[in-house]
N, C-alpha and C. Protein backbone atom coordinates (compact mmCIF):
# COMPACT_ATOMS: atom_id res chain seq x y z
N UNK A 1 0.84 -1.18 0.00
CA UNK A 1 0.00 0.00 0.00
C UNK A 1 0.89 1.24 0.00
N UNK A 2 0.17 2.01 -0.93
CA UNK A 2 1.44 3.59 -0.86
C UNK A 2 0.17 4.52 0.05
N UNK A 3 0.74 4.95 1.41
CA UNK A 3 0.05 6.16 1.69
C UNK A 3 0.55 6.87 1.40
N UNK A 4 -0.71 8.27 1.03
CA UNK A 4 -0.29 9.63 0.57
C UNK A 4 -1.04 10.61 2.10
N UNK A 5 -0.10 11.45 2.68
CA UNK A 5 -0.07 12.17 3.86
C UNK A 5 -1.02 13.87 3.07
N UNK A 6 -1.76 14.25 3.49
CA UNK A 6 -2.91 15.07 3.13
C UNK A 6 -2.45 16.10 4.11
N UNK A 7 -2.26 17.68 4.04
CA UNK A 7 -2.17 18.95 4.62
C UNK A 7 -3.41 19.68 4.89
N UNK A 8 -3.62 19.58 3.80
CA UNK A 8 -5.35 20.61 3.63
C UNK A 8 -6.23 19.54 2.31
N UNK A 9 -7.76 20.32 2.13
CA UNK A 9 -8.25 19.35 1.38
C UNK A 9 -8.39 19.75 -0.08
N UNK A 10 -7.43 20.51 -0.63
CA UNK A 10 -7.26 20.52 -1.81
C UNK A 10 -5.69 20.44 -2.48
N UNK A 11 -5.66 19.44 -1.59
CA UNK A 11 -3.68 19.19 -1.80
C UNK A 11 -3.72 17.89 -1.96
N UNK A 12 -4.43 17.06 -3.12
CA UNK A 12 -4.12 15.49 -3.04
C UNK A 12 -3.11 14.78 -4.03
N UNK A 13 -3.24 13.73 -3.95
CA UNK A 13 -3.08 12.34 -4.70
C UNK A 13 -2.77 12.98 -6.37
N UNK A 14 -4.39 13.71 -6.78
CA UNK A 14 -4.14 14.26 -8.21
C UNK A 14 -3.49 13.06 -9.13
N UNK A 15 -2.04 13.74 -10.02
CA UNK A 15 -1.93 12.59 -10.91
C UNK A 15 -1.04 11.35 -9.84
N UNK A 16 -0.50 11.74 -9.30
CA UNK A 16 0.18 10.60 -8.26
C UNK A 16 -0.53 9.47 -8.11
N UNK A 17 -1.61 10.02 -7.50
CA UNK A 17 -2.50 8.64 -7.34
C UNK A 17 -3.47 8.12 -8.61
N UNK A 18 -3.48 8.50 -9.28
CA UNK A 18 -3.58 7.81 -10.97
C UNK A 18 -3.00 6.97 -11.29
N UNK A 19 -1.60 7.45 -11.75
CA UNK A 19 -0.21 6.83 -12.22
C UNK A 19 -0.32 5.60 -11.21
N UNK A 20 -0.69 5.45 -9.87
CA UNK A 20 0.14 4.32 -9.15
C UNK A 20 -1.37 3.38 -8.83
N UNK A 21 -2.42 4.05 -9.39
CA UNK A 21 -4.04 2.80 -9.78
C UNK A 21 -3.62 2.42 -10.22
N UNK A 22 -3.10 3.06 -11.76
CA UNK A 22 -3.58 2.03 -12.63
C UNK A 22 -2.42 1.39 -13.10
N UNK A 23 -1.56 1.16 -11.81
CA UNK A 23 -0.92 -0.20 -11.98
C UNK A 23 -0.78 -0.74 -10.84
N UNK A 24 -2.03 -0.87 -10.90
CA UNK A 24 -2.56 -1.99 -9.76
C UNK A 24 -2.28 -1.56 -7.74
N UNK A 25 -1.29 -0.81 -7.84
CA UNK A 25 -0.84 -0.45 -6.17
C UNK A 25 -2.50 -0.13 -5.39
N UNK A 26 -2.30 -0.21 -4.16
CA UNK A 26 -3.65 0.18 -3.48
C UNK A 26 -3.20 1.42 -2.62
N UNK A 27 -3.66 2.41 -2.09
CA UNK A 27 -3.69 4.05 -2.13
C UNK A 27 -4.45 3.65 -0.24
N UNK A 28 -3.72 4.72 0.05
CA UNK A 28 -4.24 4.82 1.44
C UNK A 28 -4.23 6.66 1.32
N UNK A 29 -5.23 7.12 2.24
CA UNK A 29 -5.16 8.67 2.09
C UNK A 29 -5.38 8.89 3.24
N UNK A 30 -4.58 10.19 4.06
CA UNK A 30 -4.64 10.37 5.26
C UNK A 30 -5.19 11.97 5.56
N UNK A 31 -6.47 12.13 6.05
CA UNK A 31 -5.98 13.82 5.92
C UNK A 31 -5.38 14.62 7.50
N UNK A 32 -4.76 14.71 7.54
CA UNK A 32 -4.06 14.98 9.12
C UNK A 32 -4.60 16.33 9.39
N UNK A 33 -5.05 17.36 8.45
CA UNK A 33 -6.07 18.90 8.90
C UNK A 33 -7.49 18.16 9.24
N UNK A 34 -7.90 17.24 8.84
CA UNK A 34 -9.16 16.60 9.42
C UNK A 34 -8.83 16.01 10.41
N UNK A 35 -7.78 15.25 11.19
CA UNK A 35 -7.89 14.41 12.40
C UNK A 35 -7.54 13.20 12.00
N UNK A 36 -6.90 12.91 11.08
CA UNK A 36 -6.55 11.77 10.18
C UNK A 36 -5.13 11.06 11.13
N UNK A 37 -4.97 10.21 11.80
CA UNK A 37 -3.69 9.72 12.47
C UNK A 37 -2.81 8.61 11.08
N UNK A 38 -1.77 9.10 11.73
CA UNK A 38 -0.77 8.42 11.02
C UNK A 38 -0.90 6.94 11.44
N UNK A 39 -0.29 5.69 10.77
CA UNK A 39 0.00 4.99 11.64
C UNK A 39 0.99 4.35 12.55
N UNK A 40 0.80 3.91 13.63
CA UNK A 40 1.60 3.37 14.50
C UNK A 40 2.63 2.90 13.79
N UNK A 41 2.54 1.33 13.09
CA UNK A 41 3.31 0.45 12.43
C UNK A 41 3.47 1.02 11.34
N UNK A 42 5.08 0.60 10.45
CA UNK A 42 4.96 1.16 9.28
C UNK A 42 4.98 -0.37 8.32
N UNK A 43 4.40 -1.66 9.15
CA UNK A 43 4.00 -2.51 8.46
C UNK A 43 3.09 -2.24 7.08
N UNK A 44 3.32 -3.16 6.10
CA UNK A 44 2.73 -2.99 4.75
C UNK A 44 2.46 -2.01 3.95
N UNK A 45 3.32 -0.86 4.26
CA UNK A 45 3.98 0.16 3.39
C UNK A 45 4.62 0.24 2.50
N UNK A 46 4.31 0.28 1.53
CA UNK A 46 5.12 0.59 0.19
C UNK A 46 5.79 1.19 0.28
N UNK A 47 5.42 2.59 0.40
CA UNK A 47 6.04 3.81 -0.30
C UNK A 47 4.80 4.85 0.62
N UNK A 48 5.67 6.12 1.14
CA UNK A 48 4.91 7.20 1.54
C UNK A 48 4.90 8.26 0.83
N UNK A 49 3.69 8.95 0.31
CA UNK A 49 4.05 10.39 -0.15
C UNK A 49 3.66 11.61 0.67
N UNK A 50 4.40 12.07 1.06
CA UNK A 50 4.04 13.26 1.61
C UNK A 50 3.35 15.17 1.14
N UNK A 51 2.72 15.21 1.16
CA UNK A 51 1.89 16.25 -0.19
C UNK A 51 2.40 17.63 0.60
N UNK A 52 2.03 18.69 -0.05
CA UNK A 52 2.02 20.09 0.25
C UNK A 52 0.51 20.70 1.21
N UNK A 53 0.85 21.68 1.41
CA UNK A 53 0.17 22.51 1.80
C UNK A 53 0.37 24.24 2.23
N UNK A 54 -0.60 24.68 2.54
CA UNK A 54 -0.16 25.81 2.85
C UNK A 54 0.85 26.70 4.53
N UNK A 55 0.82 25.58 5.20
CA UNK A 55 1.35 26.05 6.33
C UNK A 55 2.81 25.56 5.93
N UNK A 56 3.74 25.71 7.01
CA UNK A 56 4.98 25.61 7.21
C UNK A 56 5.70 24.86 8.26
N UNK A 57 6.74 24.31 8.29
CA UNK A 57 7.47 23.22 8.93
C UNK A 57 7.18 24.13 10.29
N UNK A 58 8.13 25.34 10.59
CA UNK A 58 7.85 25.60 11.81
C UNK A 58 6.51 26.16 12.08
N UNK A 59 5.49 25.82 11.76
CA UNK A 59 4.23 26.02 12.48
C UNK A 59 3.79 25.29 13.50
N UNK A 60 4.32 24.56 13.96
CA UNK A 60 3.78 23.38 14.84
C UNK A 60 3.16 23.59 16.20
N UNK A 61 3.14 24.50 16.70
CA UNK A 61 2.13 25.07 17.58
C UNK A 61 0.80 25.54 16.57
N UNK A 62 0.45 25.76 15.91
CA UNK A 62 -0.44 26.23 15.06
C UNK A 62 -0.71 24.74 14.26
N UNK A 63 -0.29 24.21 14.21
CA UNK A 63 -0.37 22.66 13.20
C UNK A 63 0.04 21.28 13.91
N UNK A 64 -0.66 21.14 15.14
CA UNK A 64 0.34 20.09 15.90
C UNK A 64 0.68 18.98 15.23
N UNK A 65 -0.21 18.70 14.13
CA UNK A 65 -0.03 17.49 13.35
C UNK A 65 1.49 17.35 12.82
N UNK A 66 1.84 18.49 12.57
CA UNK A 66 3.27 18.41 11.83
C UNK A 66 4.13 18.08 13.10
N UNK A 67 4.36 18.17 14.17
CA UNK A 67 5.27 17.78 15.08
C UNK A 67 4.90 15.96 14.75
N UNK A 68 3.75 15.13 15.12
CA UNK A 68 3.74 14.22 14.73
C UNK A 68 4.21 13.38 13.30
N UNK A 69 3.78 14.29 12.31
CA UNK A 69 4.54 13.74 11.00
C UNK A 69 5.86 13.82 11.42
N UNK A 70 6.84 14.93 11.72
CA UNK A 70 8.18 14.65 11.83
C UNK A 70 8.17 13.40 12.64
N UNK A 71 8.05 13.21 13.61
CA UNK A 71 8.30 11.81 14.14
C UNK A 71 8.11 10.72 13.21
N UNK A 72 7.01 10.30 12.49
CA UNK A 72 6.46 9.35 12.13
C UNK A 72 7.58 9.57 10.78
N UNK A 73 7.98 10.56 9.88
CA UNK A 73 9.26 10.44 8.96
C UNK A 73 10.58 9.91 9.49
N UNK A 74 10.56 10.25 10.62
CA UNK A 74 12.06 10.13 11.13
C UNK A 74 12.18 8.49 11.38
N UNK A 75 11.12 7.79 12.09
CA UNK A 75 10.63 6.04 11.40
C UNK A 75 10.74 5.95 10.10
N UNK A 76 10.20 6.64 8.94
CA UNK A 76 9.93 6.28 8.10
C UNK A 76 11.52 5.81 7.02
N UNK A 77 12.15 6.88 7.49
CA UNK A 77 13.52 7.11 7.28
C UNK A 77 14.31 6.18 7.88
N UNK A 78 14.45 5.81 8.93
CA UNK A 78 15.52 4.90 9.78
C UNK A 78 14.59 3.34 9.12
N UNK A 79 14.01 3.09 8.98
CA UNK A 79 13.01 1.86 8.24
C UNK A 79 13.32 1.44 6.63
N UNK A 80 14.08 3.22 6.38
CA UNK A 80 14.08 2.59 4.58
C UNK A 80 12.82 2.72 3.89
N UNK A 81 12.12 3.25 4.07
CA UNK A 81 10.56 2.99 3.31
C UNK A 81 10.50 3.80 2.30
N UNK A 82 10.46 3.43 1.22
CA UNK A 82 10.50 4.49 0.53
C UNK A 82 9.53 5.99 0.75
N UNK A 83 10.59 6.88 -0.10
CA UNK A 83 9.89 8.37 0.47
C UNK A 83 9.78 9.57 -0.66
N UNK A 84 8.37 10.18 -0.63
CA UNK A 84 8.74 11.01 -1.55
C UNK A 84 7.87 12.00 -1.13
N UNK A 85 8.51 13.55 -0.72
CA UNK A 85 7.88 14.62 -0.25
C UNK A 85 7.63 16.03 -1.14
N UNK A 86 6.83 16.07 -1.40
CA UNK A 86 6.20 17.04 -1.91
C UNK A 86 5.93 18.59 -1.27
N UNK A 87 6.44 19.39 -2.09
CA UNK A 87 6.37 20.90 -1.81
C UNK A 87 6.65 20.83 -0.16
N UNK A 88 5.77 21.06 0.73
CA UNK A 88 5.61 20.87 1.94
C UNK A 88 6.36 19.65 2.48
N UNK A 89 5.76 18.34 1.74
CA UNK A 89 6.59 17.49 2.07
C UNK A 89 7.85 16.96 2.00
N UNK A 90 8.12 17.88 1.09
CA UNK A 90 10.00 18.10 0.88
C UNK A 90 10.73 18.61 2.06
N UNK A 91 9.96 19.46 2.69
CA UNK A 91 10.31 20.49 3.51
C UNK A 91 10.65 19.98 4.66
N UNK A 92 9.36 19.19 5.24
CA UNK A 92 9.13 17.92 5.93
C UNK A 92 10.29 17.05 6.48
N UNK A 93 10.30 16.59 5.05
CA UNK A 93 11.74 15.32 4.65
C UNK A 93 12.91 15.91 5.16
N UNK A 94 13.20 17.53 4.56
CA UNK A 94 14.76 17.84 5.21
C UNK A 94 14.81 17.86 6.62
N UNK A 95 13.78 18.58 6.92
CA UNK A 95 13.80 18.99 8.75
C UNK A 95 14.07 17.24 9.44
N UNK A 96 13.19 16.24 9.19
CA UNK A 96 13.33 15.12 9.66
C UNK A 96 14.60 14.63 8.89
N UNK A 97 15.24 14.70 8.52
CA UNK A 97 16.64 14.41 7.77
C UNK A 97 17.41 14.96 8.52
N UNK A 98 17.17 16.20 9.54
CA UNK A 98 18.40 16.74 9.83
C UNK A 98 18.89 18.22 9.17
N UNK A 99 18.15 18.84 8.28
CA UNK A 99 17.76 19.95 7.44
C UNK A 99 17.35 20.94 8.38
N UNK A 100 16.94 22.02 7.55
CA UNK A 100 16.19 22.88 8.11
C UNK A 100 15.28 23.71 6.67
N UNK A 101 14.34 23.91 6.72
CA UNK A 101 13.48 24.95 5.95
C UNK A 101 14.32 26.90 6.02
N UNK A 102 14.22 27.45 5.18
CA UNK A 102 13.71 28.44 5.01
C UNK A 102 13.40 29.30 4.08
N UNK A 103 13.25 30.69 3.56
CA UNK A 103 12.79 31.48 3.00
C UNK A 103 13.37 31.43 1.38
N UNK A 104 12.67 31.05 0.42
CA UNK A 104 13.18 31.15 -0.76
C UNK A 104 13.67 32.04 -0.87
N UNK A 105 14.86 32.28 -1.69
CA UNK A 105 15.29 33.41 -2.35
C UNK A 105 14.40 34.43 -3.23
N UNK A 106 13.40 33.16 -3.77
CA UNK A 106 12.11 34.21 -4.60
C UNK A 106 11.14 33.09 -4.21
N UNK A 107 10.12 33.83 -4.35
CA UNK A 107 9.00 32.99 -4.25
C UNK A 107 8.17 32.99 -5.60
N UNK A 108 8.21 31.44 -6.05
CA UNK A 108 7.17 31.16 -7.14
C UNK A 108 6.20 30.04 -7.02
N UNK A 109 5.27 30.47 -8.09
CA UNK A 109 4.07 30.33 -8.10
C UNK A 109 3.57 30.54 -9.88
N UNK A 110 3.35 28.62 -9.93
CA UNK A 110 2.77 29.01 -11.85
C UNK A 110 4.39 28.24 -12.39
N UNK A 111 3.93 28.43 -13.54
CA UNK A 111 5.45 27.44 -14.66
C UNK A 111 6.47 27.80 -14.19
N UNK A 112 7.04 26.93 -14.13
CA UNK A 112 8.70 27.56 -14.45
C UNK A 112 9.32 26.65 -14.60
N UNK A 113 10.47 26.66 -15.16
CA UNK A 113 11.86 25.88 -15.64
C UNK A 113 12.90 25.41 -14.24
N UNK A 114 13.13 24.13 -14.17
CA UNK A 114 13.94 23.50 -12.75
C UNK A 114 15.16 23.07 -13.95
N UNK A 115 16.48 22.80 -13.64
CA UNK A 115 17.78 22.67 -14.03
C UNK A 115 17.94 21.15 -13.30
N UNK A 116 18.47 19.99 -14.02
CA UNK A 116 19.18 19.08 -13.41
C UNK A 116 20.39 19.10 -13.19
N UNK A 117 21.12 18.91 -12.01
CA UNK A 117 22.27 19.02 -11.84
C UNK A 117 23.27 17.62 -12.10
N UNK A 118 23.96 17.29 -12.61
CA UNK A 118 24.67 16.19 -12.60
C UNK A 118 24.52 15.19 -12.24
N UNK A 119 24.04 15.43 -10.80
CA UNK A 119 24.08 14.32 -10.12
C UNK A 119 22.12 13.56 -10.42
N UNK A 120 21.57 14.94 -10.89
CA UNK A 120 20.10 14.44 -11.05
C UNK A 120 19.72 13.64 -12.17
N UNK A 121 20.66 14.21 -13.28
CA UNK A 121 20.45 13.61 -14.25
C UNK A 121 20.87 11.94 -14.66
N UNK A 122 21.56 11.74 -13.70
CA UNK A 122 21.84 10.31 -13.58
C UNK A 122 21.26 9.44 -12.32
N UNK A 123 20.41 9.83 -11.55
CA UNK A 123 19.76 9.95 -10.45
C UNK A 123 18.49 8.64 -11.21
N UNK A 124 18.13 8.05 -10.68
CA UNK A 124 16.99 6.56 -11.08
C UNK A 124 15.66 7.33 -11.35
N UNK A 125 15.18 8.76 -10.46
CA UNK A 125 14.09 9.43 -10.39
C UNK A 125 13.75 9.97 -11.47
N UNK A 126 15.41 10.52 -11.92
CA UNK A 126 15.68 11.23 -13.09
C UNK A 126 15.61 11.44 -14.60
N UNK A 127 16.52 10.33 -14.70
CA UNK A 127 17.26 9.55 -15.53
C UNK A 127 16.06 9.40 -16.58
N UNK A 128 16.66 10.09 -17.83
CA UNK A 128 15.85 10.02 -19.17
C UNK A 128 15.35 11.36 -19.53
N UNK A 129 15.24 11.93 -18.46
CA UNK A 129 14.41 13.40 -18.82
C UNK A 129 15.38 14.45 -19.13
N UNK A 130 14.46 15.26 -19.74
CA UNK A 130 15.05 16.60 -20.34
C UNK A 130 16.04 17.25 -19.39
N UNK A 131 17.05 18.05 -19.17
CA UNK A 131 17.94 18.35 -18.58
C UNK A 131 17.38 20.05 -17.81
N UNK A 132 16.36 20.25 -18.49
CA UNK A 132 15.43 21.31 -18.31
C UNK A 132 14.21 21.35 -18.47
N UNK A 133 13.22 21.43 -17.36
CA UNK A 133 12.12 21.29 -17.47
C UNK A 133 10.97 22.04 -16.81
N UNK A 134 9.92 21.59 -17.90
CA UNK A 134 9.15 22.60 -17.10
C UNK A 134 7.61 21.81 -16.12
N UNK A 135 8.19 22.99 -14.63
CA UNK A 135 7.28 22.49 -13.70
C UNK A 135 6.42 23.43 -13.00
N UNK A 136 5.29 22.90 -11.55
CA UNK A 136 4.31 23.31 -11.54
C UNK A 136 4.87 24.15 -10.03
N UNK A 137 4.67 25.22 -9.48
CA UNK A 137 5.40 25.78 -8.34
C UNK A 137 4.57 26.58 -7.37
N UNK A 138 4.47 26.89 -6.41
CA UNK A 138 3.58 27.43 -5.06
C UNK A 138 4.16 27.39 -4.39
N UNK A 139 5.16 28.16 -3.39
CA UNK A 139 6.30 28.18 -2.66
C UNK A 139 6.81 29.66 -2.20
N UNK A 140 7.13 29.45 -1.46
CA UNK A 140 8.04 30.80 -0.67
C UNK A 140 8.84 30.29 0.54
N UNK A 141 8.54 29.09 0.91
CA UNK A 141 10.05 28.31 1.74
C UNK A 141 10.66 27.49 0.49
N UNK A 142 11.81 27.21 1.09
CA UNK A 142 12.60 26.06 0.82
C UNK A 142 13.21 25.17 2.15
N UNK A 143 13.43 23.88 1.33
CA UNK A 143 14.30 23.10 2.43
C UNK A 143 15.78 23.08 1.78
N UNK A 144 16.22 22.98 2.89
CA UNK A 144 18.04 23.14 2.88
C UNK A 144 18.25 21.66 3.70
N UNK A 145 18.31 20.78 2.37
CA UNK A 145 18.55 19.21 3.49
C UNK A 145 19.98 19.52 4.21
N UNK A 146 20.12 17.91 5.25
CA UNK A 146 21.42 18.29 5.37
C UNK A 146 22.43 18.42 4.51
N UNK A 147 23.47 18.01 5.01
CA UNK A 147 24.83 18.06 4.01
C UNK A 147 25.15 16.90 3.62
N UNK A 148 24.49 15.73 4.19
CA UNK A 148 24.92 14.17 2.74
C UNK A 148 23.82 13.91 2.48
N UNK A 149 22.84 14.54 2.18
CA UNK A 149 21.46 14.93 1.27
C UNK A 149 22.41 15.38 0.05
N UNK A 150 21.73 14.73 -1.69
CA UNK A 150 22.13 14.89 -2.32
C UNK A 150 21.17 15.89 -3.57
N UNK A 151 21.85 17.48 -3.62
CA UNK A 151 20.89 18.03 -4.68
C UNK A 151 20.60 17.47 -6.19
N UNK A 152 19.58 17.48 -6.38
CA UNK A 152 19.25 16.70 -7.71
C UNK A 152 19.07 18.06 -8.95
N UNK A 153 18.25 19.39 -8.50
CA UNK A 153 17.60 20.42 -8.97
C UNK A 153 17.92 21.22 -8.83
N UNK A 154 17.69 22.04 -9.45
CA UNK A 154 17.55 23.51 -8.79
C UNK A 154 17.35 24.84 -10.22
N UNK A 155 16.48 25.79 -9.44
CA UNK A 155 16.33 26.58 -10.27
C UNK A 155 16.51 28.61 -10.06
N UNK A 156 16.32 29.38 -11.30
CA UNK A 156 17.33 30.60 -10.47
C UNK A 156 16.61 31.35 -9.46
N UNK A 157 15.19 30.70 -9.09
CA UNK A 157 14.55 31.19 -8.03
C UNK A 157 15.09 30.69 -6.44
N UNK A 158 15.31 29.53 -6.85
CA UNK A 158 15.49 28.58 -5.34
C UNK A 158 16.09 27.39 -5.92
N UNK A 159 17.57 27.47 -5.29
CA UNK A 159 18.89 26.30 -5.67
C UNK A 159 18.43 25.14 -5.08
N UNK A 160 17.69 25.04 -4.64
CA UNK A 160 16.95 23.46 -4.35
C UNK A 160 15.87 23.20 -4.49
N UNK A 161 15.67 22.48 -6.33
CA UNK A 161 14.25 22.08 -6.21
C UNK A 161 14.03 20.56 -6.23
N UNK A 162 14.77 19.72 -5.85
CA UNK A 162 15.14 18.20 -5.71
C UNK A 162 16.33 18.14 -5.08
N UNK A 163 16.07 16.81 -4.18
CA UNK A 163 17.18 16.10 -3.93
C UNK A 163 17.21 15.00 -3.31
N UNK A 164 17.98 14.30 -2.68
CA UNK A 164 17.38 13.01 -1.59
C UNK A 164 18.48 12.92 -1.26
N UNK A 165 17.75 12.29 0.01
CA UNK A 165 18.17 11.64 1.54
C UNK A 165 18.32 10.28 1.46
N UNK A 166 19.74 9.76 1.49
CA UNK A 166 19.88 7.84 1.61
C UNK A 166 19.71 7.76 0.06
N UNK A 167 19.23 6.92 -0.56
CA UNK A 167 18.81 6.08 -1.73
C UNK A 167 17.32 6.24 -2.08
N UNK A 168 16.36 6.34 -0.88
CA UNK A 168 15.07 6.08 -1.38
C UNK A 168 14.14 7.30 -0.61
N UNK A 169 14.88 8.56 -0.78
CA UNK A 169 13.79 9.33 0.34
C UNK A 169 14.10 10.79 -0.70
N UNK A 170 12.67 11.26 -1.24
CA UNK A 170 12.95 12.34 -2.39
C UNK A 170 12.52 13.80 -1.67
N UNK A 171 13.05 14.29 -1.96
CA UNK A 171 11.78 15.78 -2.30
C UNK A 171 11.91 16.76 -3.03
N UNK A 172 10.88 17.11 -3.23
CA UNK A 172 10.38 17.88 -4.74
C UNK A 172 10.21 19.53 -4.40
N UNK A 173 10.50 20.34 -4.37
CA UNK A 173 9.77 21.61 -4.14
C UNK A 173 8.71 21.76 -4.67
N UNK A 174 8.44 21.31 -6.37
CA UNK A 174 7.99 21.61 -7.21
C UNK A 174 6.32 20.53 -7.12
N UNK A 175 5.68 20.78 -7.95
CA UNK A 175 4.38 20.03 -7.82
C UNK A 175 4.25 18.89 -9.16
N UNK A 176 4.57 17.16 -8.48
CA UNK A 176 4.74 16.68 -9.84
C UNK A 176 3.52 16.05 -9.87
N UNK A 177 2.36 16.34 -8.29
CA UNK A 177 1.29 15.60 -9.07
C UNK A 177 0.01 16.71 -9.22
N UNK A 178 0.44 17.55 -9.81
CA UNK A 178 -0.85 18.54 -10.25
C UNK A 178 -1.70 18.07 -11.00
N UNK A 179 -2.90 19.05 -11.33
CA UNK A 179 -3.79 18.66 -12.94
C UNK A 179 -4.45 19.95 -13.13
N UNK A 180 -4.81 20.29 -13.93
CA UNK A 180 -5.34 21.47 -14.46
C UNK A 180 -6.63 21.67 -13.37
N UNK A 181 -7.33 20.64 -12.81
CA UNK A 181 -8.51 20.82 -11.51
C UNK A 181 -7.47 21.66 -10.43
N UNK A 182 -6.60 20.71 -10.11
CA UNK A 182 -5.48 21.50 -8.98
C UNK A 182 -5.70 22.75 -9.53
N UNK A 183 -4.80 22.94 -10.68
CA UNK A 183 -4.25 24.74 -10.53
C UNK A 183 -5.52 25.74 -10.89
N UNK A 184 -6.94 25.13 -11.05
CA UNK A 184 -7.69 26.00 -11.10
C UNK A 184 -8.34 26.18 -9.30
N UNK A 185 -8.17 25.01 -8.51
CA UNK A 185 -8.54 25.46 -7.35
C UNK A 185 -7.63 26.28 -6.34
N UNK A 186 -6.34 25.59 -6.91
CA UNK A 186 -5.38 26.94 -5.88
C UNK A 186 -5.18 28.05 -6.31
N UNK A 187 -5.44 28.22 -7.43
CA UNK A 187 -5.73 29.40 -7.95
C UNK A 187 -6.89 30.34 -7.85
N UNK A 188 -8.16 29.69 -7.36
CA UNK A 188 -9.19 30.70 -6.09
C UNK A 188 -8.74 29.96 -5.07
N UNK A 189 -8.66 29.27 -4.44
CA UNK A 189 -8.34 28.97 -3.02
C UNK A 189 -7.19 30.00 -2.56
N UNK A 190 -6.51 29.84 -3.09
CA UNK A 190 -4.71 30.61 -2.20
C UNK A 190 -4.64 32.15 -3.08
């Protein structure tokens, strides 16, 4: 089962959870702004995705849920499980890595062009794609993983828009599971 970790309720699955129906995987959805608990065991876990939202790593008096996700990553991480964090959940990933979040250099929002760096382009996540590409963005933090966190991305707004932690733990700044429903709702929503 791949769970996908929910912020708010217009931050989902989208094409993520498409791509991984319809080949056959089974989808668990958590919404943690509704009261949604993580679980205990990280028995019969595939793969976790961790999604975006609009709050921020250090909100956690304001978001207690996120003090719990860091815990439940920092398992998720010492376990090996595979990992892949999104916008928010990138952010997520560094702080529980040992990282820290902060303030983009620019803040974007809407298309833009991400750069592979060397190491991305030969990277398993990577590997095959255009060396420049164009992606989906909503942001004004960044995460700054630690220092044997490996950058995959980056673009001239914010030098980290990929990278990973270990072998199997990603994050994305950028939004790879949007759809045109997404960017018309965060686009009146936010």
């Amino acid at each position: 089962m791949i769970l996908f970790i929910k912020h708010v309720d217009i931050e989902g699955p989208e094409a993520l959870g498409s791509f991984f129906e319809r080949r056959g995987l089974g989808l668990a959805v958590i919404g943690l702004h509704r009261g949604g608990r993580l679980p205990a065991s990280l028995d019969g876990l595939e793969s976790v995705v961790s999604l975006g939202g609009p709050m921020n790593v250090y909100e956690e008096d304001r978001y207690p849920f996120l003090r719990d996700e860091d815990i439940f990553l920092k398992k998720v991480l010492k376990a090996g499980v595979p990992f892949l964090g999104i916008c928010l959940g990138a952010q997520l990933l560094a702080k529980a890595a040992g990282g820290r979040v902060v303030r983009s250099p620019g803040e974007e929002i809407g298309w833009s062009e991400i750069s592979l760096r060397p190491e991305g382009a030969s990277d398993p996540l990577f590997a095959g794609l255009p060396p420049v590409m164009d992606v989906y963005q909503w942001h004004g933090d960044m995460a700054l993983p630690p220092p044997d966190a490996v950058t995959l991305a980056f673009s001239d707004r914010c030098p980290v828009q990929a990278f990973r932690v270990g072998t199997n733990a990603y994050g994305l700044q950028f939004h790879a599971e949007i759809t045109d429903k997404s960017i018309d709702e965060w686009s009146r929503d936010y």
